[in-house]
C-alpha atoms as a PDB file:
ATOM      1  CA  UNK A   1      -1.399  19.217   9.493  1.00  0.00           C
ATOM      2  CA  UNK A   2      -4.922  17.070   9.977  1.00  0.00           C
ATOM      3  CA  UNK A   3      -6.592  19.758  12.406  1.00  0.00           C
ATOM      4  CA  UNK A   4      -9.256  21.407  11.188  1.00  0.00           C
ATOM      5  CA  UNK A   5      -8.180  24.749  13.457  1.00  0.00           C
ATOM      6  CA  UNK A   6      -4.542  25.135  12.013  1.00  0.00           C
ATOM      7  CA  UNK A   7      -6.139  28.058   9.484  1.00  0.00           C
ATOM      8  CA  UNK A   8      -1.985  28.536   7.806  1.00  0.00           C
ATOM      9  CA  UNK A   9       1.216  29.486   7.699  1.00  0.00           C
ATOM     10  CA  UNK A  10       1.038  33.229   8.541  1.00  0.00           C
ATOM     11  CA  UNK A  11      -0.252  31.414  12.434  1.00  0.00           C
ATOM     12  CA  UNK A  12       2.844  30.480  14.215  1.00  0.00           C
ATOM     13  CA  UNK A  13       1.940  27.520  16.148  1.00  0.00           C
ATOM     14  CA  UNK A  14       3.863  26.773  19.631  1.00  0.00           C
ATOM     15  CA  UNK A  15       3.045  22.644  19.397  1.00  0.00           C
ATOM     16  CA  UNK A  16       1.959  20.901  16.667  1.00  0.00           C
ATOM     17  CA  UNK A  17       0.402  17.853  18.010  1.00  0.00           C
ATOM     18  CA  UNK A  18      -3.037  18.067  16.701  1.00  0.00           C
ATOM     19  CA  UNK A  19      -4.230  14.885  18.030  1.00  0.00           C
ATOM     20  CA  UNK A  20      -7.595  14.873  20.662  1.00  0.00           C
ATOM     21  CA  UNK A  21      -8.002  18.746  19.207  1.00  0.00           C
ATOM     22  CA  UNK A  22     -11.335  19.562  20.411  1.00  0.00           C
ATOM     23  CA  UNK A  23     -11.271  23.147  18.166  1.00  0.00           C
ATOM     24  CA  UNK A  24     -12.426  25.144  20.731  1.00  0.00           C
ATOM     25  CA  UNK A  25     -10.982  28.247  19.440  1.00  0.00           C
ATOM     26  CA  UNK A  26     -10.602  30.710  22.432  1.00  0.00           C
ATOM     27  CA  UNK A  27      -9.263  34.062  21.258  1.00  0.00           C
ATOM     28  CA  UNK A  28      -7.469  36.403  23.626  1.00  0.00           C
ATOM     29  CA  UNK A  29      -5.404  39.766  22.919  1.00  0.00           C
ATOM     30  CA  UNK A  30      -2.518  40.815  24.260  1.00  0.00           C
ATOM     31  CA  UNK A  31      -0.202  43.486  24.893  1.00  0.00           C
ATOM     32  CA  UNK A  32       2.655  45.085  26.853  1.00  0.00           C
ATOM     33  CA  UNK A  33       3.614  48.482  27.211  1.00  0.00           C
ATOM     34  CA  UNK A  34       6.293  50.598  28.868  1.00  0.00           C
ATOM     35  CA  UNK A  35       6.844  54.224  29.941  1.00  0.00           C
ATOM     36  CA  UNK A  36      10.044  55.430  28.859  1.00  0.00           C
ATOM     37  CA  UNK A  37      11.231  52.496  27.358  1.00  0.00           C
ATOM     38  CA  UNK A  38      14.796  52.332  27.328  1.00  0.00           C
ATOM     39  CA  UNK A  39      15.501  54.765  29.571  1.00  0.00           C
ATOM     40  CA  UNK A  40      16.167  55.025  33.457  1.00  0.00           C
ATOM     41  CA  UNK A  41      12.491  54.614  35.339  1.00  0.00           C
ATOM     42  CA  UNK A  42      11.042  52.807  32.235  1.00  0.00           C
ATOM     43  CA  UNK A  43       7.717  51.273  34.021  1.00  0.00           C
ATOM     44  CA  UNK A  44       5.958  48.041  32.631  1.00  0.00           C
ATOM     45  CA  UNK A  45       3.117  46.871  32.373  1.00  0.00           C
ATOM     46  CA  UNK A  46       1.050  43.868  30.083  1.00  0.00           C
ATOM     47  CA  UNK A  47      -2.362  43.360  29.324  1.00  0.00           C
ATOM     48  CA  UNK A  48      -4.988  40.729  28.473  1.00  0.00           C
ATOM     49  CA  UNK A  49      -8.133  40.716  27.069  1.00  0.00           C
ATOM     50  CA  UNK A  50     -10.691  38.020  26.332  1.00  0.00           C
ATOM     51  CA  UNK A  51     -12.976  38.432  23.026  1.00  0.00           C
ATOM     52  CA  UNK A  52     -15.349  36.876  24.303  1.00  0.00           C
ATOM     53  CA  UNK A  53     -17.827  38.274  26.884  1.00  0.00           C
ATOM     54  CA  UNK A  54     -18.334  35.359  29.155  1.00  0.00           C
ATOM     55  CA  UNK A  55     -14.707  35.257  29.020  1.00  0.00           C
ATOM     56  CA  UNK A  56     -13.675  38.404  30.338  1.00  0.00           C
ATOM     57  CA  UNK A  57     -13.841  38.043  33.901  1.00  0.00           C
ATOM     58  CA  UNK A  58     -10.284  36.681  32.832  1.00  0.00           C
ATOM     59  CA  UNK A  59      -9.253  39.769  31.657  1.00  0.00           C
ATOM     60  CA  UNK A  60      -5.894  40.886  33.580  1.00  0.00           C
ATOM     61  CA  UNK A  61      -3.176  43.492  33.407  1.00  0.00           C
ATOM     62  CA  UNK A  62       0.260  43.890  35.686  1.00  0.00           C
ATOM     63  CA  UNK A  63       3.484  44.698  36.561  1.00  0.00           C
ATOM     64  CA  UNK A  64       6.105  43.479  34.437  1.00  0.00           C
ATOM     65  CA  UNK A  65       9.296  41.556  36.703  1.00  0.00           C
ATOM     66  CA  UNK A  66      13.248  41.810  35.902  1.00  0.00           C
ATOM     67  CA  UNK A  67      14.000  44.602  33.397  1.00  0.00           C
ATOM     68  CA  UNK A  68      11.169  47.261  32.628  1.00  0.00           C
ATOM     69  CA  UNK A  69      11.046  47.275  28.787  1.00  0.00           C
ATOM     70  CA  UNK A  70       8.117  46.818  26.232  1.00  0.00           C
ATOM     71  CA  UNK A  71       9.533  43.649  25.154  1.00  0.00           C
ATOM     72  CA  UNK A  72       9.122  42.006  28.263  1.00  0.00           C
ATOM     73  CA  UNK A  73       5.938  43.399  29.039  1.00  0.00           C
ATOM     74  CA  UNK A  74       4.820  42.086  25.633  1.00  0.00           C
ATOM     75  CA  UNK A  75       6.217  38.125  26.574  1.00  0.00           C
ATOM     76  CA  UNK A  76       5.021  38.403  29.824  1.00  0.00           C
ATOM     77  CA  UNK A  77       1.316  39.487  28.574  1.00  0.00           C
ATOM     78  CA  UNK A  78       1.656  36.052  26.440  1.00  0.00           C
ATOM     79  CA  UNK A  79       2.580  34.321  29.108  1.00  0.00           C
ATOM     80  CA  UNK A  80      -0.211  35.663  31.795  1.00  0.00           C
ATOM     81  CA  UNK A  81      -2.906  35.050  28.429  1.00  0.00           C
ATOM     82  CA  UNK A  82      -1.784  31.283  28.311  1.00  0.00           C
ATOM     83  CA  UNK A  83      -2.235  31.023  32.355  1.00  0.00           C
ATOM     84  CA  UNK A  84      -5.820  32.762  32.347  1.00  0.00           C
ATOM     85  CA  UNK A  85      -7.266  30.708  29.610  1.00  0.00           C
ATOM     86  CA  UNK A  86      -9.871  27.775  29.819  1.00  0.00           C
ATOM     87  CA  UNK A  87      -8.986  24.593  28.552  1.00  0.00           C
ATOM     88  CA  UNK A  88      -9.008  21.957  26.697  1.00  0.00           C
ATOM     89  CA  UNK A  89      -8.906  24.195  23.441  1.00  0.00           C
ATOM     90  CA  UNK A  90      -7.248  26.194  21.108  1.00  0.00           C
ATOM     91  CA  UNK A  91      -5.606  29.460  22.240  1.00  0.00           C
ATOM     92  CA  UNK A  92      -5.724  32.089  19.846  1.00  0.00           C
ATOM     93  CA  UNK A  93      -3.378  34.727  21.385  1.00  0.00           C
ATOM     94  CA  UNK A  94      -3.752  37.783  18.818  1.00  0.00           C
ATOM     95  CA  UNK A  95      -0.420  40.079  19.549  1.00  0.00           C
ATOM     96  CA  UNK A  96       1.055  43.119  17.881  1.00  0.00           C
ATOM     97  CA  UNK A  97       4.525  42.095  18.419  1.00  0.00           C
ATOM     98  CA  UNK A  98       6.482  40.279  15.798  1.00  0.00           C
ATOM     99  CA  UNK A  99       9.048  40.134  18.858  1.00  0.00           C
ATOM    100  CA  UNK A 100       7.318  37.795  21.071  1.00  0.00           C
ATOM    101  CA  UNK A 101       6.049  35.475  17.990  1.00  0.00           C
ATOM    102  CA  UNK A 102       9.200  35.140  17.058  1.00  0.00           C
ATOM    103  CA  UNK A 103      11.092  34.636  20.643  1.00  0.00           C
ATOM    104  CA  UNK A 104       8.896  31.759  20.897  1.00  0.00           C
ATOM    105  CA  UNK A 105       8.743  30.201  17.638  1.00  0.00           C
ATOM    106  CA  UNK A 106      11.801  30.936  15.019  1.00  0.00           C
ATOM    107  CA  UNK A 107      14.223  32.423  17.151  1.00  0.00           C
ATOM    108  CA  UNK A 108      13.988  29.765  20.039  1.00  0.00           C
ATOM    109  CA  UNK A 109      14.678  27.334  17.848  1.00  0.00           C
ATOM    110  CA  UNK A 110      17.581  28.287  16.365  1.00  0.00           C
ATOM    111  CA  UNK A 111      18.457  29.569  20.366  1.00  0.00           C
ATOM    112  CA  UNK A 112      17.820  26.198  22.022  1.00  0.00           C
ATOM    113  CA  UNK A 113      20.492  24.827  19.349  1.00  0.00           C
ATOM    114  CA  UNK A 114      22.878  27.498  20.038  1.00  0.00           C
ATOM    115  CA  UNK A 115      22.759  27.394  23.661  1.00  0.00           C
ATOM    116  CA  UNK A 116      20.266  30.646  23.563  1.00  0.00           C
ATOM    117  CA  UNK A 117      23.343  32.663  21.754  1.00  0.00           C
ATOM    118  CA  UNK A 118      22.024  34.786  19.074  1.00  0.00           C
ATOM    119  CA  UNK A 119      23.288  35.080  15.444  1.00  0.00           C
ATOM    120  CA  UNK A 120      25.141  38.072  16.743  1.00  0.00           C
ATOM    121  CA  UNK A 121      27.232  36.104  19.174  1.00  0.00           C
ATOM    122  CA  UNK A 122      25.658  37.616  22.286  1.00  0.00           C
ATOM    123  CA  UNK A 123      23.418  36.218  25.380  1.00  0.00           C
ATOM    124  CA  UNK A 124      19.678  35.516  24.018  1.00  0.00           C
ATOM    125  CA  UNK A 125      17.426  38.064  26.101  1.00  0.00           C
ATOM    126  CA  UNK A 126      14.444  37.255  28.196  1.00  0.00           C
ATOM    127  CA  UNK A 127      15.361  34.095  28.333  1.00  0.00           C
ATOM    128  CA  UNK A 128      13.413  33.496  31.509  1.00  0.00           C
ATOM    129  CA  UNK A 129      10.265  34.549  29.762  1.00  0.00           C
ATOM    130  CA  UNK A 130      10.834  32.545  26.875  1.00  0.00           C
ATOM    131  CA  UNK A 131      11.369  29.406  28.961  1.00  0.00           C
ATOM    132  CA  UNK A 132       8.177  30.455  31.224  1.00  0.00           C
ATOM    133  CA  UNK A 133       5.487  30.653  28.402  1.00  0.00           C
ATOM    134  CA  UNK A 134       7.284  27.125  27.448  1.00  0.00           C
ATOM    135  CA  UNK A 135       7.137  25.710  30.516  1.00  0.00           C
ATOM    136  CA  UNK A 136       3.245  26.792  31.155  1.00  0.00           C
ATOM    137  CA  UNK A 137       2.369  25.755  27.737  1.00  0.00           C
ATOM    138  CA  UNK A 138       3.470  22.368  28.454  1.00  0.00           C
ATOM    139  CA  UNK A 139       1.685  21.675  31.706  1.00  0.00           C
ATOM    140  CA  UNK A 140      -1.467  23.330  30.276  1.00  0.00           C
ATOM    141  CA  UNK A 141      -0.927  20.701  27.448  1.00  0.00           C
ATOM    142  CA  UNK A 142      -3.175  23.247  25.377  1.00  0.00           C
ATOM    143  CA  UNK A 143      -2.631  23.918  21.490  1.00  0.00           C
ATOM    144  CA  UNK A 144      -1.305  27.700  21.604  1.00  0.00           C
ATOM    145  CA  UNK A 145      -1.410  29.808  17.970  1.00  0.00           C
ATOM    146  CA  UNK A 146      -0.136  33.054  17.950  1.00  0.00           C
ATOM    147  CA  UNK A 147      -1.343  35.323  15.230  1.00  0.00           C
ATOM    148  CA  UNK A 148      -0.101  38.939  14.676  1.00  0.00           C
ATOM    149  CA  UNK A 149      -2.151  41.814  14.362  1.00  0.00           C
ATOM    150  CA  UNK A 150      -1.491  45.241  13.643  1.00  0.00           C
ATOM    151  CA  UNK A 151      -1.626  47.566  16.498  1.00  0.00           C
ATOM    152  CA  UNK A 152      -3.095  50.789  17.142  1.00  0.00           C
ATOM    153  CA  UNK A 153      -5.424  49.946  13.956  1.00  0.00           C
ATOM    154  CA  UNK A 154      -8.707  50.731  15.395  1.00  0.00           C
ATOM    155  CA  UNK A 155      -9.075  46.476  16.238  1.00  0.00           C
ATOM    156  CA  UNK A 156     -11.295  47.055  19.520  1.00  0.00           C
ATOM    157  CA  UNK A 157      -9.988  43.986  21.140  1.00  0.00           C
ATOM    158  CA  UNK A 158      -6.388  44.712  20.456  1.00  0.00           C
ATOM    159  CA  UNK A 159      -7.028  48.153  21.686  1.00  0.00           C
ATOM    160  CA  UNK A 160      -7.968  46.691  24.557  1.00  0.00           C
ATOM    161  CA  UNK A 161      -5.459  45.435  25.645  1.00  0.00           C
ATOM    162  CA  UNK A 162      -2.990  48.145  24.544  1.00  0.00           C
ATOM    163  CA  UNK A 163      -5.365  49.965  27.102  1.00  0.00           C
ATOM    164  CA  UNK A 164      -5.024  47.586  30.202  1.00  0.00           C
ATOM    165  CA  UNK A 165      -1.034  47.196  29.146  1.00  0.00           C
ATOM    166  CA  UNK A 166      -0.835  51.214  29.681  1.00  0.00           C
ATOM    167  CA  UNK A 167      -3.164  51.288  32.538  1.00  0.00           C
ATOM    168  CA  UNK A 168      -0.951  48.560  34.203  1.00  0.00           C
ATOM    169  CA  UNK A 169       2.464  51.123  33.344  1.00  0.00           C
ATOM    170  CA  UNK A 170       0.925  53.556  35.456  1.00  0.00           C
ATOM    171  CA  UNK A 171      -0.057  50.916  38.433  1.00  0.00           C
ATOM    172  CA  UNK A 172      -3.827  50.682  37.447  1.00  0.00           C
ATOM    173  CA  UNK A 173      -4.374  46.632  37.620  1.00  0.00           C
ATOM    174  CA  UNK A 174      -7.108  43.972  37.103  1.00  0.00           C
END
């Protein structure tokens, strides 16, 4: 890797072409959430939230389309973070789900090879979500990192988001 930005392997990078970086790092949280997950009248809702304070009139949350589970709340938060952001720069999109880091790194891989079949034999899910963040990422033509963070850690930023993601479950959005 020649960028300067790419700070390792525990950062799962969506593109690695590194040329004309400009290393403006712009860090944005995300998170979904849903009421009743997995049950009949699950409600979801994502959230997004800019670090930085002349970012934040970015700062979204809303309802989640298709099936109303925490999973796609948390794929569509990515995706909503990746439309919101300024560019040229680096996206930092700080998320506490190992799910959506790997639907759109590891697994996707392996699924675009497989005809989105997982190792289990059975229909990839979300697969419209997966292909959306793809698609936007490409015509943003922006370098997207996703790092995990631990949630509900007392990480401010993280929290809120977890707090607009909620808000958004119960039809509160910005």
């Amino acid at each position: 890797m020649s960028c300067p930005c790419y700070d390792g392997p525990e950062w799962h990078v969506l593109n690695l072409r590194f040329e004309n970086c400009v290393c403006e790092k712009i860090n944005v949280y995300c998170d979904g959430a849903a009421s009743k997950n997995g049950y009949d009248g699950a409600v979801a809702g994502w959230g997004v939230w800019f670090k930085h304070s002349a970012k934040r009139h970015r700062n979204a949350s809303g309802p989640v389309s298709g099936k109303q589970t925490s999973q796609r709340a948390e794929l569509m938060a990515v995706l909503e973070a990746i439309k919101r952001a300024p560019y040229p720069g680096q996206l930092i999109i700080h998320t506490d789900s190992q799910y959506a880091i790997n639907c759109l790194t590891d697994w996707r891989d392996r699924w675009e090879k497989n005809n989105y079949i997982t190792s289990k034999g059975k229909p990839a899910e979300n697969r419209d979500l997966i292909d959306a963040v793809m698609e936007v990422r490409r015509e943003r033509d922006t370098k997207v990192v996703l790092k995990h963070v631990s949630g509900h850690s007392g990480d401010p930023d993280n929290d809120a988001a977890d707090e607009l993601a909620k808000g958004a479950t119960k039809g509160y959005y910005i």
